[in-house]
PDB file of N, CA and C in Angstrom:
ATOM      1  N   UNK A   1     -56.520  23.701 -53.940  1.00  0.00           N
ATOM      2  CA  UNK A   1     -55.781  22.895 -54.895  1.00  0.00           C
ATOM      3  C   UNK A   1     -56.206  23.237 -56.322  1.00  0.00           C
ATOM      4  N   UNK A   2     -57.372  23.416 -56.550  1.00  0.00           N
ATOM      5  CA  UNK A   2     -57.763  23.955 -58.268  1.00  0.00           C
ATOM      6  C   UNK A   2     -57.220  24.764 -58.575  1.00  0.00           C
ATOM      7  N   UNK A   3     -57.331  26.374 -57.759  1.00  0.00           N
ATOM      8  CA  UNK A   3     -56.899  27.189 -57.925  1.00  0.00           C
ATOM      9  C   UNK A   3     -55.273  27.108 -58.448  1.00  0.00           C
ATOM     10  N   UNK A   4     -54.845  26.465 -57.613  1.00  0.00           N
ATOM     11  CA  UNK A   4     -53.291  26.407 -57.885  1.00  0.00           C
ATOM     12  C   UNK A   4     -53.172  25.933 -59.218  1.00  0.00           C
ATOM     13  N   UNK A   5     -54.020  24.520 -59.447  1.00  0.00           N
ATOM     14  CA  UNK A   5     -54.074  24.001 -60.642  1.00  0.00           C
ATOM     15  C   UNK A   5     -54.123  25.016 -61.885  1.00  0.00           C
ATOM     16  N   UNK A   6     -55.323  25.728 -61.292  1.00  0.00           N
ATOM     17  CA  UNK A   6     -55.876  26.525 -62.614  1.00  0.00           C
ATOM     18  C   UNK A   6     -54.556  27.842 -62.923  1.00  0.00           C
ATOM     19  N   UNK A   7     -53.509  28.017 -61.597  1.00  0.00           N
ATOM     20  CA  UNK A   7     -52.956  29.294 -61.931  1.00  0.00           C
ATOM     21  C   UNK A   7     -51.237  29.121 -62.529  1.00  0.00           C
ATOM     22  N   UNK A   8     -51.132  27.105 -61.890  1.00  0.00           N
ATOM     23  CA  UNK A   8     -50.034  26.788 -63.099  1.00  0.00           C
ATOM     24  C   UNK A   8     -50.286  26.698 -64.557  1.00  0.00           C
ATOM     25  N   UNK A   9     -51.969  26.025 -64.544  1.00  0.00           N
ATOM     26  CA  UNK A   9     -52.068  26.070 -66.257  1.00  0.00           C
ATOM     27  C   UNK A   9     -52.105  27.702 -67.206  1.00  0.00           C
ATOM     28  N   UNK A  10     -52.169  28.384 -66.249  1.00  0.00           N
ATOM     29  CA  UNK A  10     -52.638  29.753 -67.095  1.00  0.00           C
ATOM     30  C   UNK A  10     -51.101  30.389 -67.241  1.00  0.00           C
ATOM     31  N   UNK A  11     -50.275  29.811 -66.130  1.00  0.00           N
ATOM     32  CA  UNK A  11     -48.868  30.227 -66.326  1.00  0.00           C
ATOM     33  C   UNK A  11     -48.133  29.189 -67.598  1.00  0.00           C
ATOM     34  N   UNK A  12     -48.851  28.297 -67.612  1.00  0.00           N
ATOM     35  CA  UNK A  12     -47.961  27.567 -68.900  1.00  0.00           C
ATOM     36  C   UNK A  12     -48.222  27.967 -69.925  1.00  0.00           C
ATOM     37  N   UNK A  13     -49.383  28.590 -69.869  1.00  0.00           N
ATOM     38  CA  UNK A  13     -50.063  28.774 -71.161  1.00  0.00           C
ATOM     39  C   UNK A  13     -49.818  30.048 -71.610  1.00  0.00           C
ATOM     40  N   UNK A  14     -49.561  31.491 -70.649  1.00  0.00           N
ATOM     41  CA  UNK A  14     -48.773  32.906 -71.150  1.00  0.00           C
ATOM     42  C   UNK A  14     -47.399  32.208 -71.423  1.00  0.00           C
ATOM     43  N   UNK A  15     -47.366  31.482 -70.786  1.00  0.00           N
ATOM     44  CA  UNK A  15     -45.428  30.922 -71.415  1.00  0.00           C
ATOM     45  C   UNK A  15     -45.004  30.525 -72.862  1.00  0.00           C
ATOM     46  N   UNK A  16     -46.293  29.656 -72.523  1.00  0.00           N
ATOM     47  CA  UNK A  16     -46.114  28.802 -74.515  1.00  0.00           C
ATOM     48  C   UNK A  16     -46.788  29.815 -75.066  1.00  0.00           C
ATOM     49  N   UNK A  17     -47.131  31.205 -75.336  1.00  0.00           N
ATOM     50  CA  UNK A  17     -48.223  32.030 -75.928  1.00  0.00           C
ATOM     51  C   UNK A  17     -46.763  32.794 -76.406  1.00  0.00           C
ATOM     52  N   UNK A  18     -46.024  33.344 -75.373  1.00  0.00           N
ATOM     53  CA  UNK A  18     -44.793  34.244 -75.092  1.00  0.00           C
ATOM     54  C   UNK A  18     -43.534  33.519 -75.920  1.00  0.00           C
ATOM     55  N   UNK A  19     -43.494  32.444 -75.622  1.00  0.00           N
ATOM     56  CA  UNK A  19     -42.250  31.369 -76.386  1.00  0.00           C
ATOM     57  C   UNK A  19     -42.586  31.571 -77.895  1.00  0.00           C
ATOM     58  N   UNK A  20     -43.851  31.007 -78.117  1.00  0.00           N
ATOM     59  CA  UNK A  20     -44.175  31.004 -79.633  1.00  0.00           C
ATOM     60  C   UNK A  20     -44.587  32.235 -80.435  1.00  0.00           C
ATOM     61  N   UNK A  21     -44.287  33.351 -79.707  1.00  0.00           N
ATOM     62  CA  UNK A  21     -44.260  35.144 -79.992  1.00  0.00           C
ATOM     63  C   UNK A  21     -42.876  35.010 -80.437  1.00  0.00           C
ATOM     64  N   UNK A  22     -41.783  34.945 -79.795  1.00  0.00           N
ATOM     65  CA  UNK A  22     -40.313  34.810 -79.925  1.00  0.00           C
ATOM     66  C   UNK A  22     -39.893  34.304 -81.390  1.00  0.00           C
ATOM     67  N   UNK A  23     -40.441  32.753 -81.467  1.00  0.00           N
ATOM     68  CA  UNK A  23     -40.586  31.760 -82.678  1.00  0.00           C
ATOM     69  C   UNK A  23     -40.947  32.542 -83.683  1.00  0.00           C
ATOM     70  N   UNK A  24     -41.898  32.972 -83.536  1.00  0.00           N
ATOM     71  CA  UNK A  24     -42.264  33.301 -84.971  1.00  0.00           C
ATOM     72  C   UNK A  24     -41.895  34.440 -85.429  1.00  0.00           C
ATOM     73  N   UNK A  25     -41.376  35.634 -84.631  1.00  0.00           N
ATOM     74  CA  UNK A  25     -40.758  36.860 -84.733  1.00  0.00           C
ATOM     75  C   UNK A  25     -39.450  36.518 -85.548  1.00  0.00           C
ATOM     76  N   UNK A  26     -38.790  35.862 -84.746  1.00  0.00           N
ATOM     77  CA  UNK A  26     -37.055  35.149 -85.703  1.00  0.00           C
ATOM     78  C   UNK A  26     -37.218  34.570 -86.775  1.00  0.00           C
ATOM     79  N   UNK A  27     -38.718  33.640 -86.700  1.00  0.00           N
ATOM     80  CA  UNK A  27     -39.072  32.696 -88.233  1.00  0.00           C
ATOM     81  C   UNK A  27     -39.270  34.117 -89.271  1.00  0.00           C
ATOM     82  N   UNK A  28     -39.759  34.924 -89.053  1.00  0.00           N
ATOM     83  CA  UNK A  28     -40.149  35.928 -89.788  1.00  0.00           C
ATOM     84  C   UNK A  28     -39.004  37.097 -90.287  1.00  0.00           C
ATOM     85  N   UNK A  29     -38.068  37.155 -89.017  1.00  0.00           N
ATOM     86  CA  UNK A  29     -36.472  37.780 -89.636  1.00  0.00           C
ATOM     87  C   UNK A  29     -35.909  36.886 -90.392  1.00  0.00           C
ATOM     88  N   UNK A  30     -35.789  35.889 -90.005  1.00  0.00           N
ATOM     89  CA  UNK A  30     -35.464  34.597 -91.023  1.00  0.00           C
ATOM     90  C   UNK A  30     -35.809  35.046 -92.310  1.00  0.00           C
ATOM     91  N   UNK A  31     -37.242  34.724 -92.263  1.00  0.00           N
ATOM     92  CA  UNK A  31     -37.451  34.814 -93.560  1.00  0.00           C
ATOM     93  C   UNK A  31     -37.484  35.967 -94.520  1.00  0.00           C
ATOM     94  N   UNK A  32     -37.286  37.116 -93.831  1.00  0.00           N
ATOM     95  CA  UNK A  32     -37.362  38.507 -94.118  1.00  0.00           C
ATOM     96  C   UNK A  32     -35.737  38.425 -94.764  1.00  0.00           C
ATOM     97  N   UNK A  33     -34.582  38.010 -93.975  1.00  0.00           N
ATOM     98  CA  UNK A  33     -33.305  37.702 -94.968  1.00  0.00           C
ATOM     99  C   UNK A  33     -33.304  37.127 -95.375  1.00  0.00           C
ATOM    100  N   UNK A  34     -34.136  36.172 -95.899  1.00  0.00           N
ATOM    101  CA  UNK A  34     -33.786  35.143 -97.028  1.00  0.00           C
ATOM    102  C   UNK A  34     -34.273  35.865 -98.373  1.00  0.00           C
ATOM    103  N   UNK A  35     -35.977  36.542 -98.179  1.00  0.00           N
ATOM    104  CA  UNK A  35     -36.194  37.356 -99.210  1.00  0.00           C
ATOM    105  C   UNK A  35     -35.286  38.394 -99.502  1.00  0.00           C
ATOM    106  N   UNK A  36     -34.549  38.826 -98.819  1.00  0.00           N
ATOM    107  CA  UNK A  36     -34.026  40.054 -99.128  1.00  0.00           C
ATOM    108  C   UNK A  36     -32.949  39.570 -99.863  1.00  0.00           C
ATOM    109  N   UNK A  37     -31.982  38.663 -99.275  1.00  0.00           N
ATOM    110  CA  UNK A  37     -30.685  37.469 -99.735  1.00  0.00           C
ATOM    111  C   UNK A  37     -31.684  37.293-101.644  1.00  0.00           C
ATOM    112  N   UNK A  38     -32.609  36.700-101.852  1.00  0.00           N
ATOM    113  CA  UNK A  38     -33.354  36.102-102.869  1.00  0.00           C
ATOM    114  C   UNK A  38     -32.924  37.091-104.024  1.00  0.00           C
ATOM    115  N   UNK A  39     -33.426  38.170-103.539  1.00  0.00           N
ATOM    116  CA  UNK A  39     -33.969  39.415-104.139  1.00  0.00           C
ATOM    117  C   UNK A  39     -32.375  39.991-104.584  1.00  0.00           C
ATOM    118  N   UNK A  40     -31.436  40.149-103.576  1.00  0.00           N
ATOM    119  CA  UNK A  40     -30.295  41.213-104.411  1.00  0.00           C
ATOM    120  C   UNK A  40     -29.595  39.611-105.375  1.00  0.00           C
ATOM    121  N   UNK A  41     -29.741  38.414-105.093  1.00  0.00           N
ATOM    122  CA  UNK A  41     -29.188  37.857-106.287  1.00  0.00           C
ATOM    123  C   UNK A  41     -29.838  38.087-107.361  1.00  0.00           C
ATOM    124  N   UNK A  42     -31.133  38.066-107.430  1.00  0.00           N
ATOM    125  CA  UNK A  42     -32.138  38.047-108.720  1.00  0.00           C
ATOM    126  C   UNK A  42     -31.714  39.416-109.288  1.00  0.00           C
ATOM    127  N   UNK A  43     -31.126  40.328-108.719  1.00  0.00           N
ATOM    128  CA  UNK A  43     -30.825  42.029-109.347  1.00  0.00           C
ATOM    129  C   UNK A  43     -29.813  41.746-110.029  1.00  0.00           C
ATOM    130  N   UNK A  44     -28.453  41.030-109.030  1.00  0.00           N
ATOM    131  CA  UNK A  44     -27.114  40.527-109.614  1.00  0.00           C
ATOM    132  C   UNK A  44     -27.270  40.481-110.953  1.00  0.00           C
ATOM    133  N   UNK A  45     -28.011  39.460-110.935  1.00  0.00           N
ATOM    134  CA  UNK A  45     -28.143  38.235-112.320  1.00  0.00           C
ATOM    135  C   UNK A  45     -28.931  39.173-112.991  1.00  0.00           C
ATOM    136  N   UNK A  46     -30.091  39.946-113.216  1.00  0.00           N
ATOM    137  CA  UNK A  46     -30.844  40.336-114.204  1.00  0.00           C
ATOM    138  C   UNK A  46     -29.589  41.511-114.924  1.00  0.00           C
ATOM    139  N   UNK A  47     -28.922  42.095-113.654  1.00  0.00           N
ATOM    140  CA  UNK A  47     -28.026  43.249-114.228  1.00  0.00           C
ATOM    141  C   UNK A  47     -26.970  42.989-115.332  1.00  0.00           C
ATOM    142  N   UNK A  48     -26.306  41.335-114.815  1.00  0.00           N
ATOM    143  CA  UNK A  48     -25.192  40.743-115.736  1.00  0.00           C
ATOM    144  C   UNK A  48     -26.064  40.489-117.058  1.00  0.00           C
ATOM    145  N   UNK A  49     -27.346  40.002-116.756  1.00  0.00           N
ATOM    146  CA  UNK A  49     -28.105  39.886-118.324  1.00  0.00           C
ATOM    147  C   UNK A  49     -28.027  41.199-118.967  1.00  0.00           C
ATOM    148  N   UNK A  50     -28.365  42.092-118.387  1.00  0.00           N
ATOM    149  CA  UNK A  50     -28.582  43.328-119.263  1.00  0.00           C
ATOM    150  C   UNK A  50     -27.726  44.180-119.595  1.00  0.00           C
ATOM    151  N   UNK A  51     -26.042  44.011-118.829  1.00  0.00           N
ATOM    152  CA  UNK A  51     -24.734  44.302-118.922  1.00  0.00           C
ATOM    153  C   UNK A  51     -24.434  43.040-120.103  1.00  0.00           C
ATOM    154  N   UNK A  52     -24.710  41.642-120.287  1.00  0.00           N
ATOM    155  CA  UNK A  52     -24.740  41.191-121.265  1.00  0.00           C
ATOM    156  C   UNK A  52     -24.991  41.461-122.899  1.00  0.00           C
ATOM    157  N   UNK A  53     -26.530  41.807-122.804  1.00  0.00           N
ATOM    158  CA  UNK A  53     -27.026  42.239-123.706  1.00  0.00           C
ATOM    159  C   UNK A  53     -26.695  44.052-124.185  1.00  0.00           C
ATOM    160  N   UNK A  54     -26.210  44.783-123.520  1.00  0.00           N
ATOM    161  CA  UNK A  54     -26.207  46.027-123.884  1.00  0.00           C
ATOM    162  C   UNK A  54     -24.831  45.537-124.783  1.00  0.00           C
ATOM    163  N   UNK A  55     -23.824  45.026-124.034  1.00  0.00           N
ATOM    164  CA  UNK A  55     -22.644  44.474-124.793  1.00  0.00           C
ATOM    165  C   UNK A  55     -23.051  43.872-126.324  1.00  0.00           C
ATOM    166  N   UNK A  56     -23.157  42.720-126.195  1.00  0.00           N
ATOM    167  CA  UNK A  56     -24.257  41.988-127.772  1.00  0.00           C
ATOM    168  C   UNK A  56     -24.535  43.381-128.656  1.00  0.00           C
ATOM    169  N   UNK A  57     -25.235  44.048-128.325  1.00  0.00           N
ATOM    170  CA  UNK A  57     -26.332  44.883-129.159  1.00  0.00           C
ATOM    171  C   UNK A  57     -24.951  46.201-129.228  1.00  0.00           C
ATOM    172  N   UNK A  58     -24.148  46.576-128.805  1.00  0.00           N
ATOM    173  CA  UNK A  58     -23.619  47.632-129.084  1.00  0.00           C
ATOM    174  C   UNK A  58     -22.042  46.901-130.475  1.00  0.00           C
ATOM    175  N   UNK A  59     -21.951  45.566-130.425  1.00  0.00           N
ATOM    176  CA  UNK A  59     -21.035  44.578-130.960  1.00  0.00           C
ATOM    177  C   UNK A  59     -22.088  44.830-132.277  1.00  0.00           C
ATOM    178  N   UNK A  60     -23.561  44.554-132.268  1.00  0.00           N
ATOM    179  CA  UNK A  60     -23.880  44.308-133.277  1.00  0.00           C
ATOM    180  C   UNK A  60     -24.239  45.720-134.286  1.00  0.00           C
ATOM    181  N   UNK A  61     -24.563  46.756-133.498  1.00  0.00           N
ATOM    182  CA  UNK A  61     -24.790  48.172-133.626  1.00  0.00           C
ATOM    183  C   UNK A  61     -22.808  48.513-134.536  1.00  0.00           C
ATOM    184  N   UNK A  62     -22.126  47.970-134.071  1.00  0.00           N
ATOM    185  CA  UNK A  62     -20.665  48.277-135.159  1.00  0.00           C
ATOM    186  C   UNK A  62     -20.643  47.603-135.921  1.00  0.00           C
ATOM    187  N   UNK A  63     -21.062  45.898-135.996  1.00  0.00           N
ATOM    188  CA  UNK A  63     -20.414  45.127-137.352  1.00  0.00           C
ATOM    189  C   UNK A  63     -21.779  46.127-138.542  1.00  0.00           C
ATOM    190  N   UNK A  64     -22.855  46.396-138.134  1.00  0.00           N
ATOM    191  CA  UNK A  64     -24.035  47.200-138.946  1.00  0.00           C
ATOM    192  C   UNK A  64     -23.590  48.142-139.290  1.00  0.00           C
ATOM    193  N   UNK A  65     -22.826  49.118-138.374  1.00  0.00           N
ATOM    194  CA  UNK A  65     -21.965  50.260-138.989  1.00  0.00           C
ATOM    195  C   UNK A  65     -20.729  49.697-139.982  1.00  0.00           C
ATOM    196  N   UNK A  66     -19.899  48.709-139.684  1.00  0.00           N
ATOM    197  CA  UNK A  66     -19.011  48.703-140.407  1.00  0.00           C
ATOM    198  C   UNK A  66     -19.582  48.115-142.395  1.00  0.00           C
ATOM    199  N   UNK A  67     -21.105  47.155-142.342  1.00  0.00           N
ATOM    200  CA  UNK A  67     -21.810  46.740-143.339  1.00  0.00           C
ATOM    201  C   UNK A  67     -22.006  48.219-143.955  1.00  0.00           C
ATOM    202  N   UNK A  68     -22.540  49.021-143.342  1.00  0.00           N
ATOM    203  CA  UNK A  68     -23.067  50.141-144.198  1.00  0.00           C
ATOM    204  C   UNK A  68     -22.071  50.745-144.699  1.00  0.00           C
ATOM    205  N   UNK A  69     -20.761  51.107-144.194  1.00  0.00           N
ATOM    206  CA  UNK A  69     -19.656  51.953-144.891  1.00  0.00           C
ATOM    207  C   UNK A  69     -18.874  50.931-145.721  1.00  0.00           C
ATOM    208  N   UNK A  70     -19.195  49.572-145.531  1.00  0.00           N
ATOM    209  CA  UNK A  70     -18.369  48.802-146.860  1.00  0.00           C
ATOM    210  C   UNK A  70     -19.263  48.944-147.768  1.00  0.00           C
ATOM    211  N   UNK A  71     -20.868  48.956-147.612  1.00  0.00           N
ATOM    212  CA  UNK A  71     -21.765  49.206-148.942  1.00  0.00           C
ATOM    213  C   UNK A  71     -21.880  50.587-149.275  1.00  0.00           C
ATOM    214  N   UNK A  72     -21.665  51.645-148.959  1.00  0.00           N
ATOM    215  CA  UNK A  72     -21.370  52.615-149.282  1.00  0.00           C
ATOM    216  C   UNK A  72     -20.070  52.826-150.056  1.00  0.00           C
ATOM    217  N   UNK A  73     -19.226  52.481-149.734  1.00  0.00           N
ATOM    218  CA  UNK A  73     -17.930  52.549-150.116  1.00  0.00           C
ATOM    219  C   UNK A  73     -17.908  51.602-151.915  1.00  0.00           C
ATOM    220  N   UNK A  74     -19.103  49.959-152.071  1.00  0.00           N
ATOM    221  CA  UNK A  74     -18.796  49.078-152.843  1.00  0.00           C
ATOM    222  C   UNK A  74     -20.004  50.503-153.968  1.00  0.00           C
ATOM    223  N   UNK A  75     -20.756  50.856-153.132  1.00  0.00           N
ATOM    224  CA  UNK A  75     -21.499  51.453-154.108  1.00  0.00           C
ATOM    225  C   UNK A  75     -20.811  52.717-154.822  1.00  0.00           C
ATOM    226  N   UNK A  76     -20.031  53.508-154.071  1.00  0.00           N
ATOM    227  CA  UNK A  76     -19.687  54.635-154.322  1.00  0.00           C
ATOM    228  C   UNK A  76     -18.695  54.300-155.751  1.00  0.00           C
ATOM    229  N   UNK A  77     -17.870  52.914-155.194  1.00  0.00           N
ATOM    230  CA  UNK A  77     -17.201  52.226-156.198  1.00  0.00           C
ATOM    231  C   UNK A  77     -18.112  52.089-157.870  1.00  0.00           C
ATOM    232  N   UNK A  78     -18.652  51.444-157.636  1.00  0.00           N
ATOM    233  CA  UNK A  78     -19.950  51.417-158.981  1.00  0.00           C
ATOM    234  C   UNK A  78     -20.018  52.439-159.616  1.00  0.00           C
ATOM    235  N   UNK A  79     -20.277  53.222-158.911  1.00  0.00           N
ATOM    236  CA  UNK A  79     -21.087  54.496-159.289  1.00  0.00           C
ATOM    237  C   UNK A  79     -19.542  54.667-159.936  1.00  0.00           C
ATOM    238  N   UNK A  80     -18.551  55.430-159.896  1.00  0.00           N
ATOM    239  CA  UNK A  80     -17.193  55.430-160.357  1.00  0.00           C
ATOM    240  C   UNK A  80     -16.892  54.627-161.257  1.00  0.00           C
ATOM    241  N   UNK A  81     -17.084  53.730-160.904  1.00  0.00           N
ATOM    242  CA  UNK A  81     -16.825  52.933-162.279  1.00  0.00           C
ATOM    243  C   UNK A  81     -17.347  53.042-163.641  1.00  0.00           C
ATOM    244  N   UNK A  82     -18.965  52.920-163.280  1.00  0.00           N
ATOM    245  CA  UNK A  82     -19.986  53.233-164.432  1.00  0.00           C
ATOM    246  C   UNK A  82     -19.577  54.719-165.429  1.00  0.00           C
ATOM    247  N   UNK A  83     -19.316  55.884-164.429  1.00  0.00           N
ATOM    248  CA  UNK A  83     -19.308  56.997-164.809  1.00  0.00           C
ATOM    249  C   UNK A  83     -17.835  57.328-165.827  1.00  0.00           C
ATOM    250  N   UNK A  84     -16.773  56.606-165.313  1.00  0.00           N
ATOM    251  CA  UNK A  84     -15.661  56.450-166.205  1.00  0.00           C
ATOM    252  C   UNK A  84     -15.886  56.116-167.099  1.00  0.00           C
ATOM    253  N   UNK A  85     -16.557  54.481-167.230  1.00  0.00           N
ATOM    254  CA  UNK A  85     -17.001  54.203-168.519  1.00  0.00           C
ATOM    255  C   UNK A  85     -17.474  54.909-169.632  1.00  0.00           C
ATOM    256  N   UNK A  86     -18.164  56.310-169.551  1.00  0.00           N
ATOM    257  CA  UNK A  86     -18.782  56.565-170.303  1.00  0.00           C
ATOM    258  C   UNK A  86     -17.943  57.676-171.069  1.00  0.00           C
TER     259      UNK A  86
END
């Protein structure tokens, strides 16, 4: 009778050893797509920031171009003007 005892408990116990191998293998794909899921949104989003900002900075890179050829242009004016004067 022990024996038997002792050879259902050792069978419950590779069982629940084997079950909770399973568990934690899937908890771990689980969580292996969630990081991965995490991760290509965080790329999404950093990319739209920096597709954002290249936009911004190339907007501001022309109104700077268009400042310099109106001050070029107000100066070139001056300069013309002055020189008639004389």
């Amino acid at each position: 009778m022990k024996k038997i005892f002792l050879s259902l408990a050792a069978l419950a116990l590779v069982a629940s050893v084997y079950s909770c191998r399973e568990t934690t293998k899937e908890n771990a794909e689980d969580t292996a797509e969630s990081v991965q899921m995490d991760t290509e949104n965080a790329l999404d989003h950093a990319g739209n920031k920096l597709d954002d900002a290249a936009d911004a900075t190339e907007d501001a890179l022309e109104d700077a171009g268009d400042a310099v050829e109106q001050a070029a242009d107000d100066t070139k004016d001056a300069v013309n003007d002055a020189t008639d004067g004389q």
